[in-house]
Protein backbone atom coordinates (compact mmCIF):
# COMPACT_ATOMS: atom_id res chain seq x y z
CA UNK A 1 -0.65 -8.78 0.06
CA UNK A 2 -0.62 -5.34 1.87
CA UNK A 3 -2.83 -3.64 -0.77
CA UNK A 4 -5.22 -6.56 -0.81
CA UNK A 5 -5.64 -6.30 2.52
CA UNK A 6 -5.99 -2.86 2.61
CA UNK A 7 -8.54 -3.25 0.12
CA UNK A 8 -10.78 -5.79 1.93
CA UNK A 9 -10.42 -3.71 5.14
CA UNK A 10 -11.82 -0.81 3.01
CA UNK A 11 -14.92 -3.44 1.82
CA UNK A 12 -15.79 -4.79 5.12
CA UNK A 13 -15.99 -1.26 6.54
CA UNK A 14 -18.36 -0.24 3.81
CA UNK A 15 -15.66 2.99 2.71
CA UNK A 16 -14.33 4.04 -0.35
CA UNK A 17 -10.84 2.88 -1.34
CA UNK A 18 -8.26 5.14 -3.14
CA UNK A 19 -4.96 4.14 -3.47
CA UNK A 20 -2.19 5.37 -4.50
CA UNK A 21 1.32 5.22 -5.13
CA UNK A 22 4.36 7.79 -4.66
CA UNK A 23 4.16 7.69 -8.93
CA UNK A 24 1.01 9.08 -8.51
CA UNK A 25 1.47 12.30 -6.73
CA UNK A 26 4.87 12.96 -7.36
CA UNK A 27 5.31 15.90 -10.42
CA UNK A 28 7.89 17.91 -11.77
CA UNK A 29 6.56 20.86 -11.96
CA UNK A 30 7.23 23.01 -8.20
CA UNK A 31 3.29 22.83 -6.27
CA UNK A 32 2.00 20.25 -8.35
CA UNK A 33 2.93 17.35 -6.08
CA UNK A 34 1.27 19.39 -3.32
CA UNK A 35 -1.82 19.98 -5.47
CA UNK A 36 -2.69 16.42 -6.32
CA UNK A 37 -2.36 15.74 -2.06
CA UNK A 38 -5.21 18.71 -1.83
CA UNK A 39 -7.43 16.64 -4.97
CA UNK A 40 -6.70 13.49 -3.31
CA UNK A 41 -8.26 14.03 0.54
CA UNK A 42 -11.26 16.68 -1.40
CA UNK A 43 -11.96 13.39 -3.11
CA UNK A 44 -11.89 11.45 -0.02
CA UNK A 45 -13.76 13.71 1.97
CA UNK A 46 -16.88 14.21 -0.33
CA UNK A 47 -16.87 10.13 -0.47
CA UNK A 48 -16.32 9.62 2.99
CA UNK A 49 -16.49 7.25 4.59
CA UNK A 50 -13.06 6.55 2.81
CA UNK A 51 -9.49 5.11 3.27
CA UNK A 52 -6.75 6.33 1.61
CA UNK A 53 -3.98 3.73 1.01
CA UNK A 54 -0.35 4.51 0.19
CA UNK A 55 1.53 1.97 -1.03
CA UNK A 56 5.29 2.02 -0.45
CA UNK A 57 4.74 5.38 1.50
CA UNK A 58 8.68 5.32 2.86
CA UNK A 59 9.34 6.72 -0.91
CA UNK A 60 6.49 9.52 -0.57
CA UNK A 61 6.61 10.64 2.82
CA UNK A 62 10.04 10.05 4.09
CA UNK A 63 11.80 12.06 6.83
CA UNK A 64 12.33 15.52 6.24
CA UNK A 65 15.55 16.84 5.71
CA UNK A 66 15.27 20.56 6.00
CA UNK A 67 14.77 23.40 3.96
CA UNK A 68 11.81 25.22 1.62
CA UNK A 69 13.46 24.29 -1.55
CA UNK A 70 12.91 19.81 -0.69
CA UNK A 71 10.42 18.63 -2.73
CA UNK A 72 9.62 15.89 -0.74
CA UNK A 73 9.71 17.90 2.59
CA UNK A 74 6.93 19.97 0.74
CA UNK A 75 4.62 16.57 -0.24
CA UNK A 76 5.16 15.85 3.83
CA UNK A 77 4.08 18.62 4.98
CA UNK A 78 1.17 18.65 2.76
CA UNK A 79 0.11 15.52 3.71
CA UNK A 80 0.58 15.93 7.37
CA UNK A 81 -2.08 19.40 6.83
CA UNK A 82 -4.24 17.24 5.29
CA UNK A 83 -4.50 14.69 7.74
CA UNK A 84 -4.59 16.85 10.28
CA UNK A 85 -5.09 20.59 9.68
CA UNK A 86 -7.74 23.02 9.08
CA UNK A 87 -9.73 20.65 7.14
CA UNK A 88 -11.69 18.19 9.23
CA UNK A 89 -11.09 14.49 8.19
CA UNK A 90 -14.29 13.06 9.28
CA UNK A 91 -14.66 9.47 8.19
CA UNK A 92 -11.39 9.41 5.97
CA UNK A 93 -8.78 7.11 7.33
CA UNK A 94 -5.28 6.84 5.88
CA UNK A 95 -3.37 3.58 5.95
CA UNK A 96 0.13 3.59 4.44
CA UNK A 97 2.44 0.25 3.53
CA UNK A 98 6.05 -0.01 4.21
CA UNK A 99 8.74 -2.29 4.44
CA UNK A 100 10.81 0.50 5.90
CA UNK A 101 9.29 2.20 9.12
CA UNK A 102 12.95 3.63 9.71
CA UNK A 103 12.82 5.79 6.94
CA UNK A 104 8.97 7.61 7.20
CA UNK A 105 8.76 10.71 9.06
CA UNK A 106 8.55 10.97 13.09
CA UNK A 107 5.68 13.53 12.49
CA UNK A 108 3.47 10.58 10.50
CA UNK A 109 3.75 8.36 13.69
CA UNK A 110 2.19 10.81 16.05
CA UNK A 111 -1.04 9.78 17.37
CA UNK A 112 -4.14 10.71 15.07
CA UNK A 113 -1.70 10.13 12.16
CA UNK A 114 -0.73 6.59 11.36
CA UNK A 115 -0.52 5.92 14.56
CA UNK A 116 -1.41 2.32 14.45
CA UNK A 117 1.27 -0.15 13.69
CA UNK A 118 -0.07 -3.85 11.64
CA UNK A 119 3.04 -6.10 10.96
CA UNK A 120 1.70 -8.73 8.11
CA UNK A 121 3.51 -11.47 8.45
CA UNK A 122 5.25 -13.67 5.84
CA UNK A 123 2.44 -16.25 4.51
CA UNK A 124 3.15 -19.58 6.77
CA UNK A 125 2.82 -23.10 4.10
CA UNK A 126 -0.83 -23.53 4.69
CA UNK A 127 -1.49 -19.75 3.79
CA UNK A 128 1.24 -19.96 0.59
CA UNK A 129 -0.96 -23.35 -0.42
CA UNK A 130 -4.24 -21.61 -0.22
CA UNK A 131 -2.33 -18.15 -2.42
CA UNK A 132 -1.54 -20.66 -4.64
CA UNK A 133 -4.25 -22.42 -5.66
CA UNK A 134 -6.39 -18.80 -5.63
CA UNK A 135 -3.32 -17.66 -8.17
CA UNK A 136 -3.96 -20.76 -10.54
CA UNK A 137 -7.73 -20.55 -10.10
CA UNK A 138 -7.64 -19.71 -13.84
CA UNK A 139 -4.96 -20.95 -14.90
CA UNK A 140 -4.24 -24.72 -16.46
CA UNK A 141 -2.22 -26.75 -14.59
CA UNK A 142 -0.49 -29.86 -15.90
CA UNK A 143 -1.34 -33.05 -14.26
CA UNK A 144 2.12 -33.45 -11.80
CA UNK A 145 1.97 -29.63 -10.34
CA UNK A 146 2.00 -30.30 -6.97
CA UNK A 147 0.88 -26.86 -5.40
CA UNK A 148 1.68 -28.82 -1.83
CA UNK A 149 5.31 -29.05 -2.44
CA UNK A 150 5.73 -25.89 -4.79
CA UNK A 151 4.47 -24.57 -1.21
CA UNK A 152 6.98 -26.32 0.58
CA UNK A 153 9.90 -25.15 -1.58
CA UNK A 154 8.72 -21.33 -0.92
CA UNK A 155 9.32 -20.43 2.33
CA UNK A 156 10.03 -16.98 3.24
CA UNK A 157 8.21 -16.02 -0.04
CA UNK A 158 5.71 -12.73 0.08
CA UNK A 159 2.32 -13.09 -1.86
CA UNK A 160 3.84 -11.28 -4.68
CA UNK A 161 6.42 -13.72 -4.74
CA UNK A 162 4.55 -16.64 -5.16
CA UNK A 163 2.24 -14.76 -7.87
CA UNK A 164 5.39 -14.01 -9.82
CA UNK A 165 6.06 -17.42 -9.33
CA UNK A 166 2.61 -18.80 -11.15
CA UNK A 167 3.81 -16.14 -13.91
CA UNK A 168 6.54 -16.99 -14.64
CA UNK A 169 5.81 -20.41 -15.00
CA UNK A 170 2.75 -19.56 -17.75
CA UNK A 171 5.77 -17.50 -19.39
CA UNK A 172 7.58 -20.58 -19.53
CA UNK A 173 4.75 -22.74 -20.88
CA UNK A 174 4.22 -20.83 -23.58
């Protein structure tokens, strides 16, 4: 649900969307973690307007411990120079997803960082009906599913829940 609505955010203000996941910059090799940060906002920039989106950023950016020799203090600081260093940002916005604030560095929070804070909600039974029937859009239903009370049985599911849900159920039919 987060990246979706990152993504229609994105649409709706006419930018280019790139997102990406803590798999995707994270290397082995010493400065190449650091180097795909630098290809990453170059990219944004020269498409600007853009919006970076970084799923599960907790894992990529989390608080730094200390020390030259932490990998992932290195891909914070990075990122924090790209956001907001020597190279202007104009037009490139950066929007991160979490389910743990606790963990992401103080420095991300300042303002002209991420400095705005969206808490999605859990989908209420209307909003896990409507999910629902976009998730089986394609899909053939036998005659008793009742999305109403599948909907009804799910509370306190996520999005991804309930798609999992309409998977594993085509799993099952076949």
């Amino acid at each position: 649900g987060k990246t979706t609505i990152a993504r229609i955010l994105a649409n709706e203000a006419k930018c280019r969307f790139f997102a990406i996941t803590p798999a995707d910059i994270n290397q082995m090799l010493v400065g190449e973690s650091e180097k795909r940060v630098q290809a990453l906002f170059e990219k944004a920039r020269v498409s600007a307007p853009s919006i970076i989106f970084i799923d599960e950023i907790d894992a990529l950016l989390p608080e730094r411990q200390g020390g030259v020799a932490i990998h992932s203090d290195k891909v914070v600081n990075q990122f924090l120079q790209e956001m907001d260093g020597m190279s202007p940002n104009h037009r490139v916005f950066v929007v991160g997803a979490t389910n743990r604030r606790d963990m992401l560095d103080p420095a991300l929070l300042r303002g002209g960082r991420l400095s705005r804070e969206i808490e999605i909600p859990l989908p209420d039974r209307d909003a896990r009906v409507r999910m629902l029937e976009l998730f089986t859009k394609r899909v053939h239903l036998a005659d008793d599913v009742n999305l109403d009370a599948v909907a009804s049985a799910t509370d306190g599911f996520s999005g991804a829940d309930l798609h999992a849900i309409v998977n594993e159920a085509g799993l099952q039919a076949l």
